[in-house]
C-alpha atoms as a PDB file:
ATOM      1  CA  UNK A   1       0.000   0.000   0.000  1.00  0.00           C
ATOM      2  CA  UNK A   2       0.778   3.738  -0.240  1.00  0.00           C
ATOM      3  CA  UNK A   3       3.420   5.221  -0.786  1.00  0.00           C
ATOM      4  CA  UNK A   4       3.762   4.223  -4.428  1.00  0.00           C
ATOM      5  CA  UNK A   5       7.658   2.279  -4.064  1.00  0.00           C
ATOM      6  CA  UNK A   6       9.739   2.282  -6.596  1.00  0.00           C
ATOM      7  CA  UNK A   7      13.172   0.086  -6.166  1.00  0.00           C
ATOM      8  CA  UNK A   8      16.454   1.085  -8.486  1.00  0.00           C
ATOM      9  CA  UNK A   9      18.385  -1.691  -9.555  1.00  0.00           C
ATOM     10  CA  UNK A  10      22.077  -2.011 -10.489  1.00  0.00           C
ATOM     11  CA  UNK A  11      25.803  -4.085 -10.203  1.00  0.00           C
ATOM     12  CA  UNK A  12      26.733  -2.142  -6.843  1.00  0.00           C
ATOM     13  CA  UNK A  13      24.658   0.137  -5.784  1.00  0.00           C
ATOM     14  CA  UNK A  14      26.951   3.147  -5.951  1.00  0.00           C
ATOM     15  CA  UNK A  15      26.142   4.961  -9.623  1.00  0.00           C
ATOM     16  CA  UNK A  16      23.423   4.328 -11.499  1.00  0.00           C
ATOM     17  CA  UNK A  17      21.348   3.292  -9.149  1.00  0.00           C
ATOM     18  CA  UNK A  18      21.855   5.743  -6.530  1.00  0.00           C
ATOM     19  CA  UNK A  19      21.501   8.137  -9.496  1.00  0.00           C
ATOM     20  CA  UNK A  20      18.155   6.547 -10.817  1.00  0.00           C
ATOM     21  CA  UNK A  21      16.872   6.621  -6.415  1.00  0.00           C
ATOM     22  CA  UNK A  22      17.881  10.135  -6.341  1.00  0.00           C
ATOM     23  CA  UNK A  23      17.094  11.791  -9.419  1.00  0.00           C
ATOM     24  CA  UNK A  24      13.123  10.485  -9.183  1.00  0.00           C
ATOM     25  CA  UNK A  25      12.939  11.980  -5.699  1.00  0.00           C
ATOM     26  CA  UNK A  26      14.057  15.422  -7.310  1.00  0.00           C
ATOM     27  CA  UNK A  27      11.712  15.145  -9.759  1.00  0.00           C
ATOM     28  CA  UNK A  28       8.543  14.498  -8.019  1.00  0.00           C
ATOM     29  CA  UNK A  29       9.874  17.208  -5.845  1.00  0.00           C
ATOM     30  CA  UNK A  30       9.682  19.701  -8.819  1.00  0.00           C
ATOM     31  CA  UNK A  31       6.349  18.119  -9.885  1.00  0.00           C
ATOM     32  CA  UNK A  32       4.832  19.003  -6.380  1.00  0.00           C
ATOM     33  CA  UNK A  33       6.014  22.381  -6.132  1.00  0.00           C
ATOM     34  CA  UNK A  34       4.472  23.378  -9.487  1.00  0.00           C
ATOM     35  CA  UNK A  35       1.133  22.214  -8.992  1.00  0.00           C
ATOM     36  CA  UNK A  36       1.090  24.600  -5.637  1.00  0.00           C
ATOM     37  CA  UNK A  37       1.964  21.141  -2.876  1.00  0.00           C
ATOM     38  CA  UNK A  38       4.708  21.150  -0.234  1.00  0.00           C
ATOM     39  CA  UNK A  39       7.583  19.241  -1.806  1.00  0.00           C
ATOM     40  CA  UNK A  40       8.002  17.983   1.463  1.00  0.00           C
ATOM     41  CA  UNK A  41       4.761  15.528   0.985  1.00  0.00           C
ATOM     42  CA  UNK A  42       7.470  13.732  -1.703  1.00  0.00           C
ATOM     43  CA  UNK A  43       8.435  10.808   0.920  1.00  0.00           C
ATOM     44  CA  UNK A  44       4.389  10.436   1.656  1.00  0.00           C
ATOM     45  CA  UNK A  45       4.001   9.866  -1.778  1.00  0.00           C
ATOM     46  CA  UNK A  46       6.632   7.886  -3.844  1.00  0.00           C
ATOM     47  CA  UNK A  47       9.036   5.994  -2.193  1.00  0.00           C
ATOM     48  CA  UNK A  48      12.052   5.631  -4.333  1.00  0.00           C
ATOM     49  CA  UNK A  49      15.337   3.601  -3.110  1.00  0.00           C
ATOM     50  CA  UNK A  50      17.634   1.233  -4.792  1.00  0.00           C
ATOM     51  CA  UNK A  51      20.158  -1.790  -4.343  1.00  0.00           C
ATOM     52  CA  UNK A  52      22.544  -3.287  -5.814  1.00  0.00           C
ATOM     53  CA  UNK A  53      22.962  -7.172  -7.497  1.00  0.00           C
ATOM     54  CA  UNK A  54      26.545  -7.521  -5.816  1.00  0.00           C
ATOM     55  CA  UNK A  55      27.037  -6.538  -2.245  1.00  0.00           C
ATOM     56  CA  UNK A  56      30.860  -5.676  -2.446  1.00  0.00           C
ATOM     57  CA  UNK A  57      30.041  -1.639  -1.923  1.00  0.00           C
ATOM     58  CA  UNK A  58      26.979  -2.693   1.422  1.00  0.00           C
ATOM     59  CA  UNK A  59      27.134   0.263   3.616  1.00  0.00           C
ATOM     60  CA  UNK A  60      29.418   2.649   0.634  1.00  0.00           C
ATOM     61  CA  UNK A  61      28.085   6.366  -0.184  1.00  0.00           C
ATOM     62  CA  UNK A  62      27.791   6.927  -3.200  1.00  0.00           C
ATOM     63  CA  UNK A  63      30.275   7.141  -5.852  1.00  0.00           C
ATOM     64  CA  UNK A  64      31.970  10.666  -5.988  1.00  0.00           C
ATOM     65  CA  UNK A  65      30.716  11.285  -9.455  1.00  0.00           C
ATOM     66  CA  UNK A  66      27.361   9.942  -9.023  1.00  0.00           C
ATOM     67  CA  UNK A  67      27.139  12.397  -6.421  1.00  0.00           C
ATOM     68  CA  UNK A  68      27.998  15.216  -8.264  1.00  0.00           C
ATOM     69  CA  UNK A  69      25.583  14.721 -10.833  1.00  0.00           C
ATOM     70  CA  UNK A  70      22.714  14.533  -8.448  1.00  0.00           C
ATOM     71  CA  UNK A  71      23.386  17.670  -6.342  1.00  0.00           C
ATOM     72  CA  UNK A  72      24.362  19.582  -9.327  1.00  0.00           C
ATOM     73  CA  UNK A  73      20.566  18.551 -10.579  1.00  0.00           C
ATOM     74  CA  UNK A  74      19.826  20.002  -7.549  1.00  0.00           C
ATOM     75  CA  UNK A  75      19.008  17.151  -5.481  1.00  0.00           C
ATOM     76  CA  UNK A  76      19.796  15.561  -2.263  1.00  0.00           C
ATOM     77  CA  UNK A  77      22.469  12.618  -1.571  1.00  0.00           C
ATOM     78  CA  UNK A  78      22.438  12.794   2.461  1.00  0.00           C
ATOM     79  CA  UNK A  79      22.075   9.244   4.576  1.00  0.00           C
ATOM     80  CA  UNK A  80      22.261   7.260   1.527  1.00  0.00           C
ATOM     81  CA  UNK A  81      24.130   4.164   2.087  1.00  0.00           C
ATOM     82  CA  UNK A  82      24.861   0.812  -0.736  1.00  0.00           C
ATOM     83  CA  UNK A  83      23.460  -2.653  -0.048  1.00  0.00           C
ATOM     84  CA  UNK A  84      22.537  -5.758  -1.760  1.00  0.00           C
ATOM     85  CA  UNK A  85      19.254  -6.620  -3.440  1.00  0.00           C
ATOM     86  CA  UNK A  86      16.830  -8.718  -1.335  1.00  0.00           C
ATOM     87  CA  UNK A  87      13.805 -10.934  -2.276  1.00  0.00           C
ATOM     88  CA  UNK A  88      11.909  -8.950   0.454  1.00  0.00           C
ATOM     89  CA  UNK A  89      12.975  -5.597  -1.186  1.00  0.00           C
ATOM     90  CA  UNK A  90      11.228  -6.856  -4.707  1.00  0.00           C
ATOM     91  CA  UNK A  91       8.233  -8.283  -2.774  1.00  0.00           C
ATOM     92  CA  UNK A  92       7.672  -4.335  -0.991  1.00  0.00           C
ATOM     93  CA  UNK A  93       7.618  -2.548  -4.471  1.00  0.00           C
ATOM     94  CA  UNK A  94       5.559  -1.494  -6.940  1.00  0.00           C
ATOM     95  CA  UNK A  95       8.112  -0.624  -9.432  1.00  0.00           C
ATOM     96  CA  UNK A  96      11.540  -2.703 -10.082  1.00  0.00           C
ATOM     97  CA  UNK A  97      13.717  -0.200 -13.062  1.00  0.00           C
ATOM     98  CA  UNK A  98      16.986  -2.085 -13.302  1.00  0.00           C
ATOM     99  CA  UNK A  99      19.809  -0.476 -15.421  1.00  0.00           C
ATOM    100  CA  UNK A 100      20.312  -3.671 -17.794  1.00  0.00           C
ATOM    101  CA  UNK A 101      18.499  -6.643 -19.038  1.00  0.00           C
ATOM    102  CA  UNK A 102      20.947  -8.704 -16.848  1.00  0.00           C
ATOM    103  CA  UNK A 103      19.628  -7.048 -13.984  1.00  0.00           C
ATOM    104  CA  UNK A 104      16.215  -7.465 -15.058  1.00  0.00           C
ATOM    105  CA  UNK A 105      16.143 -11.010 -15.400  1.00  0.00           C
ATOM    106  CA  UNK A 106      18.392 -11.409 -12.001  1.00  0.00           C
ATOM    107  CA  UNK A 107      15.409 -10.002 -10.464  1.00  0.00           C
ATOM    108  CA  UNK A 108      12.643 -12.121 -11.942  1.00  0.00           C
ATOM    109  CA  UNK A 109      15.121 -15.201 -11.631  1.00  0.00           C
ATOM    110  CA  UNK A 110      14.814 -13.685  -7.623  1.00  0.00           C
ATOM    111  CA  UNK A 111      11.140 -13.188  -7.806  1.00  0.00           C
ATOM    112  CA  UNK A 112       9.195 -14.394 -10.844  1.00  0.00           C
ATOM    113  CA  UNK A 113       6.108 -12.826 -10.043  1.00  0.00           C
ATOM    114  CA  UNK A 114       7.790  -9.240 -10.007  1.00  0.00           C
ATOM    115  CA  UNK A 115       7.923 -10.089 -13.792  1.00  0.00           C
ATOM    116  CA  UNK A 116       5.412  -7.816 -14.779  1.00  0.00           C
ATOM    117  CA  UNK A 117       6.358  -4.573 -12.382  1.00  0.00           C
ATOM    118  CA  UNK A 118       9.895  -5.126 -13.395  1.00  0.00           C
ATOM    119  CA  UNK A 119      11.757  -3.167 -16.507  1.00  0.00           C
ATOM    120  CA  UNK A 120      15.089  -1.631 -17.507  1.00  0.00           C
ATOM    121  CA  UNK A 121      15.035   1.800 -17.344  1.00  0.00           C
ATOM    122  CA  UNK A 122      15.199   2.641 -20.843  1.00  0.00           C
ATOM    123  CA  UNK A 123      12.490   0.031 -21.788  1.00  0.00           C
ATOM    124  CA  UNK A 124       9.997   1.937 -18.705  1.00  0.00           C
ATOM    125  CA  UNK A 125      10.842   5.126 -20.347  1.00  0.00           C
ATOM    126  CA  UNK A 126      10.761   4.338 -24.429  1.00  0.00           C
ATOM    127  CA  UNK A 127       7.191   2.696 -23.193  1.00  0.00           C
ATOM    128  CA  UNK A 128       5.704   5.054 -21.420  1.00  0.00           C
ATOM    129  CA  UNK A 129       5.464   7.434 -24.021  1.00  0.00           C
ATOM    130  CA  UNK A 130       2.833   5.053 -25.662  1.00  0.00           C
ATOM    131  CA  UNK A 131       0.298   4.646 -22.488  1.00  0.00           C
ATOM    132  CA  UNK A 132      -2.783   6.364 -23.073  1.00  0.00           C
ATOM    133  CA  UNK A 133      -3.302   8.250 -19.599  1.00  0.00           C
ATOM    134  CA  UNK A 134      -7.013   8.964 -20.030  1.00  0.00           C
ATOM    135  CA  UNK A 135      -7.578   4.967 -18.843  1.00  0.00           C
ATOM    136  CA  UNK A 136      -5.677   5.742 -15.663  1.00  0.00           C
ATOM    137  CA  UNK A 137      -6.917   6.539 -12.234  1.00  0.00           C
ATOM    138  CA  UNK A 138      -7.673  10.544 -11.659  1.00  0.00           C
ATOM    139  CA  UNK A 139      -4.448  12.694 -10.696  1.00  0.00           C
ATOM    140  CA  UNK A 140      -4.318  12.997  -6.579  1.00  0.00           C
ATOM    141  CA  UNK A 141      -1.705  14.270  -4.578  1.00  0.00           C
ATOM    142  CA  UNK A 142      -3.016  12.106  -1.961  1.00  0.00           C
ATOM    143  CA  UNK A 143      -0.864   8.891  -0.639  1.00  0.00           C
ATOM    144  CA  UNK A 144      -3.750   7.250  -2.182  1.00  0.00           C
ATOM    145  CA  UNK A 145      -4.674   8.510  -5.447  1.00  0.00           C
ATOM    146  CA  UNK A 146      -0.664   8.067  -6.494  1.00  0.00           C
ATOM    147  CA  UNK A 147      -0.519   4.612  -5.601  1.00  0.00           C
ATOM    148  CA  UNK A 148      -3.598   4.204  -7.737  1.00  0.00           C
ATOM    149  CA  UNK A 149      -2.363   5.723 -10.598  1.00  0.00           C
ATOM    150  CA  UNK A 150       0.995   4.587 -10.305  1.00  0.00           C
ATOM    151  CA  UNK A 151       0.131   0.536  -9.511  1.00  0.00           C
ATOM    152  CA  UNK A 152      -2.304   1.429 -12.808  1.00  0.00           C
ATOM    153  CA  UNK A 153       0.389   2.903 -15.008  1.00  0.00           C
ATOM    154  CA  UNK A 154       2.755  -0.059 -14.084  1.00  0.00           C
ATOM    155  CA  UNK A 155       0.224  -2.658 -15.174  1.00  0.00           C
ATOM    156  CA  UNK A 156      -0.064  -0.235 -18.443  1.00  0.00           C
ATOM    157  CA  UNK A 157       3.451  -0.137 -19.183  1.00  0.00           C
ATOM    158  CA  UNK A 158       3.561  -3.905 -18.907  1.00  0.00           C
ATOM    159  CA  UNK A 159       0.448  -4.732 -21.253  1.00  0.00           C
ATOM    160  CA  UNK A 160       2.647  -2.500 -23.675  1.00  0.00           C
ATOM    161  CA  UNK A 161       5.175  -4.635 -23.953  1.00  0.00           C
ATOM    162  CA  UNK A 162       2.927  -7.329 -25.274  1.00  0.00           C
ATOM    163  CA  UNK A 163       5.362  -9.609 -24.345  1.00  0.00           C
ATOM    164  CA  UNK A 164       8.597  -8.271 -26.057  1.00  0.00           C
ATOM    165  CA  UNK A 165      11.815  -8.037 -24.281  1.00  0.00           C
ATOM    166  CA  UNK A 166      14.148  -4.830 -23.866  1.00  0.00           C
ATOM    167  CA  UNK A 167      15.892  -3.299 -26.740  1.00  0.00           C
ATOM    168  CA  UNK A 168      19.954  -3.040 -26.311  1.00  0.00           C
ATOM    169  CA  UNK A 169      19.527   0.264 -26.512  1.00  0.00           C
ATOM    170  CA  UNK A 170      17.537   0.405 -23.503  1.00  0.00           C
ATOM    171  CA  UNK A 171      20.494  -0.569 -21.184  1.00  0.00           C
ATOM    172  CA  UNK A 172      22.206   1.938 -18.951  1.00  0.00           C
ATOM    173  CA  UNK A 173      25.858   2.309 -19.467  1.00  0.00           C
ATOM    174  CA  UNK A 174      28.184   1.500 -16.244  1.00  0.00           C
ATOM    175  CA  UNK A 175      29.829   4.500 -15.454  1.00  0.00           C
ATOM    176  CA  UNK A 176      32.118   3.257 -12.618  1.00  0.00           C
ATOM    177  CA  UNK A 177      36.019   4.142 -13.216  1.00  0.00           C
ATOM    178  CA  UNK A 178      34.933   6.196 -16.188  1.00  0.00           C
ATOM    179  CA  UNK A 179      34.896  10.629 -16.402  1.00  0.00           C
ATOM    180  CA  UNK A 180      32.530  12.696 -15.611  1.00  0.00           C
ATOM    181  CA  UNK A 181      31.179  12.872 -18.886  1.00  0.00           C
ATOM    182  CA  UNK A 182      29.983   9.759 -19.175  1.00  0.00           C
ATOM    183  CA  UNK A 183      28.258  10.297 -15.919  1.00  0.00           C
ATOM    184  CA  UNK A 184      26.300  13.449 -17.270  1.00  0.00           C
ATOM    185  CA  UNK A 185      25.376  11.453 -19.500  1.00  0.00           C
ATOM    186  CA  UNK A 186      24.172   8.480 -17.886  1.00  0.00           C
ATOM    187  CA  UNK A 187      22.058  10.872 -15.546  1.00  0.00           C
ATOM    188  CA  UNK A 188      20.681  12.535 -18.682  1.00  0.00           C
ATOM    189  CA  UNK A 189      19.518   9.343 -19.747  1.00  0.00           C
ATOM    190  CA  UNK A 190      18.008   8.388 -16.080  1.00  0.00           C
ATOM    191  CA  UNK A 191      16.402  11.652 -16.280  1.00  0.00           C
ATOM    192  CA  UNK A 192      14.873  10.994 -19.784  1.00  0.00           C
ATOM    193  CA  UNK A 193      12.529   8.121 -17.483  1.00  0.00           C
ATOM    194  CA  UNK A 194      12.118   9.961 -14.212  1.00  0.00           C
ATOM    195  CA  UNK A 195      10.571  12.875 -15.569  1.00  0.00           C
ATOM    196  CA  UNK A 196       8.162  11.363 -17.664  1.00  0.00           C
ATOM    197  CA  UNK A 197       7.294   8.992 -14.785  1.00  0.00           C
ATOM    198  CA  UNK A 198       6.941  11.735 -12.745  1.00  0.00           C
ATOM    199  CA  UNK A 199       4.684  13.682 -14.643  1.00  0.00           C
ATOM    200  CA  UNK A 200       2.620  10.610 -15.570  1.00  0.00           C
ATOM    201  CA  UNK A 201       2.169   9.894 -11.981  1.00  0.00           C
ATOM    202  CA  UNK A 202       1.011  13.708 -10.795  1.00  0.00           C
ATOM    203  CA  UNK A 203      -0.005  15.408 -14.221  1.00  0.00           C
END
């Protein structure tokens, strides 16, 4: 039940993930204070965290870069802390964005019935576009009305796969070890799903 989850998948849980966690809290944020609501209400509302398939980084901040890119964006990276993906973590969410097909099927391998809330990133966000919102619960900024919508626009996304699989392109490159341009870049690319998810959740 409320508030809509939504769990971040990746290798270690120090870069894209984080990122991914991060980045979709800032957005909502920015969502809320347009249409006139405390951004504060964000936690009531979505709750958006992340792990990692290996737990060689459990109990790491995130990575330096990583970091950079999400309080540049203007977001928040205090008392976050790495750890390794659990079957309870899968079974408490609503929506499983991993940031590669390998990490999408180590997660169903985990918990086949997540199958269906469970996507790459790129796939959730080259989807989306598609869903027709009018079928979709009424906008609420109620703890509530955006786990309706949300649980809705999951199932939505999913029936739009009609059973295809992920495109290549979909995948997230890993940054780790690499310059802070390809970490701009990766974040533009996380950003190119968490806005639109965030709109389609409160717009």
């Amino acid at each position: 039940m409320p508030p809509f989850t939504v769990l971040h998948v990746c290798m270690g849980n120090i870069c894209r993930s984080p990122m991914a966690e991060r980045l979709l809290v800032l957005a909502v944020r920015e969502r809320l204070r347009r249409l006139g609501v405390d951004p504060a209400a964000v936690d009531e509302l979505v709750h958006s965290h992340s792990a990692g398939t290996g737990g060689w980084h459990a109990g790491e901040q995130m990575n330096p870069p990583a970091a950079r890119q999400v309080t540049s964006r203007g977001g928040d990276v205090v008392g976050f802390a790495a750890r390794k993906l659990r079957s309870d973590l899968i079974d408490a969410t609503d929506l499983v964005l991993t940031a590669t097909a390998d990490q999408q099927e180590y997660v169903v391998a985990l918990r086949p019935d997540a199958a269906s809330r469970t996507f790459v990133l790129g796939e959730f966000g080259r989807l989306l576009g598609g869903v027709e919102r009018s079928g979709l619960p009424p906008v609420e900024t109620t703890p509530a009305g955006v786990y309706a919508r949300g649980v809705a626009l999951v199932a939505a996304v999913d029936a739009a796969r009609q059973g295809a699989g992920p495109l290549p392109t979909d995948d997230l490159d890993d940054p780790w070890g690499r310059g802070d341009q390809c970490f701009t870049r990766v974040a533009d690319e996380i950003e190119e799903t968490v806005h639109p998810l965030a709109a389609a959740l409160l717009s």
